[in-house]
Protein backbone atom coordinates (compact mmCIF):
# COMPACT_ATOMS: atom_id res chain seq x y z
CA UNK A 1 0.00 0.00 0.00
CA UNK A 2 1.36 3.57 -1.05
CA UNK A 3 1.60 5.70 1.90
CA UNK A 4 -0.04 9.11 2.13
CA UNK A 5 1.92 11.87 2.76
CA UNK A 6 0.48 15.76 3.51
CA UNK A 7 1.32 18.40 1.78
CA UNK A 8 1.86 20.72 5.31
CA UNK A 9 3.40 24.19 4.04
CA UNK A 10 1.45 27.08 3.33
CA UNK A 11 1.66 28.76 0.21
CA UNK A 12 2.70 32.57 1.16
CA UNK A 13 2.63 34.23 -2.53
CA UNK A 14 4.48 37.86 -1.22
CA UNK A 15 7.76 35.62 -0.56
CA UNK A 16 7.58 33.49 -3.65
CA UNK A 17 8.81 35.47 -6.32
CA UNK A 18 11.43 36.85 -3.84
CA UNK A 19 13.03 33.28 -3.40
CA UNK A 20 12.38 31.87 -6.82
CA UNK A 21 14.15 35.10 -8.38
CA UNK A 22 17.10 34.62 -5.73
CA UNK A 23 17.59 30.68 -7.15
CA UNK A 24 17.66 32.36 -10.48
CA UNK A 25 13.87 31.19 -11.03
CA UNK A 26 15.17 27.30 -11.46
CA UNK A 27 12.61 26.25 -9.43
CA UNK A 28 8.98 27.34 -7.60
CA UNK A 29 9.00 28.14 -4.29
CA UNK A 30 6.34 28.42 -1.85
CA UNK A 31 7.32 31.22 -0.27
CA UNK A 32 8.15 29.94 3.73
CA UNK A 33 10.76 31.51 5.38
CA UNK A 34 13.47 28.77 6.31
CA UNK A 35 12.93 29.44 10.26
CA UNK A 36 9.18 28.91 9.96
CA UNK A 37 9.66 25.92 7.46
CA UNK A 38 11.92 24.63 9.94
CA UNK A 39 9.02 24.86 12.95
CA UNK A 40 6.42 23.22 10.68
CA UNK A 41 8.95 20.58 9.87
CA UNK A 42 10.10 19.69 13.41
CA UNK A 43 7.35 17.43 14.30
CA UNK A 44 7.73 15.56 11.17
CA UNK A 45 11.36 15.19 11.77
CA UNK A 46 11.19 13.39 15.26
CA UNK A 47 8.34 11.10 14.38
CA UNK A 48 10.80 9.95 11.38
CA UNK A 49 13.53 8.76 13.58
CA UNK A 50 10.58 6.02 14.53
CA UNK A 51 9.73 5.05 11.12
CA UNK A 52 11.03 2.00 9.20
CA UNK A 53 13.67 2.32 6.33
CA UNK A 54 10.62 1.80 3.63
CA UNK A 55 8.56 4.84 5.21
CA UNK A 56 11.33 7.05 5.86
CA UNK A 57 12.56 5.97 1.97
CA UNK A 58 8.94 6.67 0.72
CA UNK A 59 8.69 9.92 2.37
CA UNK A 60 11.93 11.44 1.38
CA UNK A 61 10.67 10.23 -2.16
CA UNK A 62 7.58 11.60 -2.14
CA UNK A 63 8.37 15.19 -0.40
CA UNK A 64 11.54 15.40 -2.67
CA UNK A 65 9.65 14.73 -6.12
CA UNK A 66 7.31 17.83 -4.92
CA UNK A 67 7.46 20.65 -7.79
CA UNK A 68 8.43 23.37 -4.64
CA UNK A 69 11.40 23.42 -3.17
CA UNK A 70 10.44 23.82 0.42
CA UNK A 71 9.87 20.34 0.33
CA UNK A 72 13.07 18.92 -1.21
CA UNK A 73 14.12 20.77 1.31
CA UNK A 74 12.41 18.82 3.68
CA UNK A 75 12.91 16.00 1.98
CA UNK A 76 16.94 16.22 2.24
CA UNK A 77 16.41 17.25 5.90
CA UNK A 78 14.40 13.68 6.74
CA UNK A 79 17.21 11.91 5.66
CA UNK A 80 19.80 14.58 7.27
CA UNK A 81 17.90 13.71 10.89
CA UNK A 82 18.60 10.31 9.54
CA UNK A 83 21.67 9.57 8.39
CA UNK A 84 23.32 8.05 11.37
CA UNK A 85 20.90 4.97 11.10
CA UNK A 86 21.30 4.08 7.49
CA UNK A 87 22.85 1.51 5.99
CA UNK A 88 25.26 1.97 3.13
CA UNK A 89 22.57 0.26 0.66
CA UNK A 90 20.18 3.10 2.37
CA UNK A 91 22.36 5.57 1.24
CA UNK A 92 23.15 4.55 -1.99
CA UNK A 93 19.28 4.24 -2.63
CA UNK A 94 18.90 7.68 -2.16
CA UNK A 95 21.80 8.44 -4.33
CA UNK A 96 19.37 9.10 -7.79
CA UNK A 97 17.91 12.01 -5.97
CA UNK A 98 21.09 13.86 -5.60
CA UNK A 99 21.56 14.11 -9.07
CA UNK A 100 17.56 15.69 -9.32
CA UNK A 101 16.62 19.04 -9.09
CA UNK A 102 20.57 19.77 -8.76
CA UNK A 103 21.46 23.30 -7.81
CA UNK A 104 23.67 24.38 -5.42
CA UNK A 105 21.23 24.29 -2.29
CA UNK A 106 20.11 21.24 -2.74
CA UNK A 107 24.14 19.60 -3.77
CA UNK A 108 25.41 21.65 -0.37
CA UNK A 109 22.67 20.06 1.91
CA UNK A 110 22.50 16.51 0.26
CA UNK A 111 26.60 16.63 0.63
CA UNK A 112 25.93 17.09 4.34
CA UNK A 113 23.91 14.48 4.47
CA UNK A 114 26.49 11.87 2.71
CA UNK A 115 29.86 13.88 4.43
CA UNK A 116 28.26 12.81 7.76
CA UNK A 117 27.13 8.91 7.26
CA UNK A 118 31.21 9.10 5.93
CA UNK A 119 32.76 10.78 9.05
CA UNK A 120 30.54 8.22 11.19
CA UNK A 121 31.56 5.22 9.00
CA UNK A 122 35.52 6.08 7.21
CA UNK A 123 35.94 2.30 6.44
CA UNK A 124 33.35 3.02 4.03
CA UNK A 125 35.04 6.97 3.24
CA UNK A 126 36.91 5.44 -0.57
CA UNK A 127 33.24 3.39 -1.64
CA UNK A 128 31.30 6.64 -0.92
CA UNK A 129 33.40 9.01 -2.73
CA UNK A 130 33.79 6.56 -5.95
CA UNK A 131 29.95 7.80 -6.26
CA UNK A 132 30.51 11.01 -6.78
CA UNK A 133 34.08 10.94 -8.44
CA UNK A 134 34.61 10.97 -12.31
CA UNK A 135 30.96 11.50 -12.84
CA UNK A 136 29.88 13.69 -15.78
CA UNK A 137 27.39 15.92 -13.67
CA UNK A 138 29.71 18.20 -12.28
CA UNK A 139 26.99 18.67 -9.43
CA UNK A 140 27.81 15.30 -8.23
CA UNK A 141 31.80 15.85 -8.89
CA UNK A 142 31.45 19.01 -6.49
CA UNK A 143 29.74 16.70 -3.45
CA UNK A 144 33.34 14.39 -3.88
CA UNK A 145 35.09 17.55 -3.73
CA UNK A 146 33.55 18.56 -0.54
CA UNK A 147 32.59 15.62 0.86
CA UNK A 148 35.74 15.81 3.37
CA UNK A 149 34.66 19.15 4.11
CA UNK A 150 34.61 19.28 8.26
CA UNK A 151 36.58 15.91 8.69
CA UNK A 152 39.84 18.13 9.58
CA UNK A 153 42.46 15.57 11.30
CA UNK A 154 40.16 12.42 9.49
CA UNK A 155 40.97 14.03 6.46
CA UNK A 156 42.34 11.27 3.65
CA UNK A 157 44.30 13.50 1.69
CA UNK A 158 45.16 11.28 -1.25
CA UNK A 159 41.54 11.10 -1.52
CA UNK A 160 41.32 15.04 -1.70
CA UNK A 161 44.20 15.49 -4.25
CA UNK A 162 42.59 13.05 -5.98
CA UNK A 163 39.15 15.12 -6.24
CA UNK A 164 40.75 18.34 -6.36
CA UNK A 165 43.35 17.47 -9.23
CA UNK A 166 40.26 16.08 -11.37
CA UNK A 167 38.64 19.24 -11.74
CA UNK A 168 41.72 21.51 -11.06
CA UNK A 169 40.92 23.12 -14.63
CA UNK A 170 37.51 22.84 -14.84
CA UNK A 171 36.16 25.96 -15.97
CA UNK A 172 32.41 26.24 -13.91
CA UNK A 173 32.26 28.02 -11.11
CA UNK A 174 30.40 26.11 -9.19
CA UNK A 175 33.68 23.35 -9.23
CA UNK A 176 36.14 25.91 -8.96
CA UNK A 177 34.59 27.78 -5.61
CA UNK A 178 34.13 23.67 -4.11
CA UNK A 179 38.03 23.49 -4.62
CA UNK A 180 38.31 26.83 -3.12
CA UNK A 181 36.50 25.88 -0.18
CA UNK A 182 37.86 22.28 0.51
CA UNK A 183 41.23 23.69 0.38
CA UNK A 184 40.09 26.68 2.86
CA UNK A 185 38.87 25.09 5.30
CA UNK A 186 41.36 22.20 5.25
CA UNK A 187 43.78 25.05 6.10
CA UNK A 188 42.47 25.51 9.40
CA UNK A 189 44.03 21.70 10.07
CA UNK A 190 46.65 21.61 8.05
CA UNK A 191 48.19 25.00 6.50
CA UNK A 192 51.01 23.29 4.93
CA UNK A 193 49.48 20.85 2.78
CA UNK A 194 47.03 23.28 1.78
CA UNK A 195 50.04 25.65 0.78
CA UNK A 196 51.86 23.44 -1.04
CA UNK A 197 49.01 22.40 -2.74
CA UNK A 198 48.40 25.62 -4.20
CA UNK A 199 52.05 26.23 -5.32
CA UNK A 200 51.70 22.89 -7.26
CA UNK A 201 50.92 22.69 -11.16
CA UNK A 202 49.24 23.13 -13.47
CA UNK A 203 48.26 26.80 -11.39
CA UNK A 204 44.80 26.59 -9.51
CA UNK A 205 42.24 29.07 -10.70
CA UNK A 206 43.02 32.60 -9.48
CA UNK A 207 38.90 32.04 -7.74
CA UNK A 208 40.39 28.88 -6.01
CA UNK A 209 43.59 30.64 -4.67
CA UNK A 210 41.67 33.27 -3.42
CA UNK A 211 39.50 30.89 -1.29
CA UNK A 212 41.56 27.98 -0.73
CA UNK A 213 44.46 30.64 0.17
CA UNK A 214 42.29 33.04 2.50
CA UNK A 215 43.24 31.55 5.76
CA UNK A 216 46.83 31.33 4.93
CA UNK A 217 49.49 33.41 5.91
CA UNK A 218 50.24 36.43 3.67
């Protein structure tokens, strides 16, 4: 049996246009504020830590697969209360989403979402990030990039050259400013492998220096 789920967010027309036309119209938004979508929400989010792996899957199918973005939101933030229970096959069922509806919102939060099961589980750090390497959507390329992104002293650095050297002259934006940030806040652990990272060839971006380099000394 197919399991209902409510559509629970009002529809608050004066904010709309004001957050469709700040994601560059790529998708319809509802118009709730992100601190009152996150009080509607809450409920919803503790009685998930109580459902089964097929309800929780069902819901963050359903709620994702919603034309409005509030609930992919939602959606990424069921399995984000989540994560630490899932499986690796959990994970990797949810993996077709990522690659939905990509912008860089939705990539940033689902990253979170995979970045944390990783930190919780490294054994399974080098399966996880073979996901997201070498793919053709750069979308997905940017969550390998960052998927290290808070692990500091758990950091596998071969597996973050690796990432970073793939892309290092990748033209989009979106890639360059995941280098730049990978290698930033990496700095804050370890300065010198950051620095000598950016001094190797071929040269990083100059919007990659300028990130990766910002907590560096002059």
């Amino acid at each position: 049996m197919t399991e209902e789920w409510p559509r629970f967010f009002p529809f608050e027309p004066e904010n709309a246009h004001k957050m469709a036309a700040y994601m560059k119209n790529h998708f319809p938004f509802l118009g709730v504020s992100a601190p009152e979508r996150k009080k509607l929400e809450a409920p919803w989010l503790k009685k998930s830590k109580q459902w089964e792996w097929p309800k929780l899957c069902s819901a963050i199918q359903f709620y994702f697969h919603q034309p409005e973005r509030e609930y992919q939101y939602f959606a990424i933030d069921l399995a984000q209360r989540n994560y630490q229970r899932l499986t690796i096959e959990q994970l990797h069922e949810l993996l077709p989403l990522v690659g939905e509806k990509t912008w860089w919102d939705s990539i940033d939060a689902w990253r979170k979402v995979y970045s944390d099961w990783c930190y919780a589980h490294p054994a399974n750090l080098v399966e996880v990030f073979g996901w997201f390497y070498g793919q053709e959507d750069f979308w997905l390329r940017r969550v390998g990039i960052n998927l290290q992104l808070k692990f500091k002293e758990q950091t596998d650095t071969d597996l973050l050259q690796k990432a970073l050297n793939a892309d290092r002259t990748t033209s989009e934006f979106f890639i360059q400013k995941a280098i730049g940030w990978s290698l930033r806040e990496y700095s804050k652990t370890n300065p010198q492998w950051v620095q000598a990272f950016c001094a190797s060839q071929p040269p990083l971006s100059p919007l990659a220096l300028r990130e990766g380099r910002k907590y560096l000394p002059k």
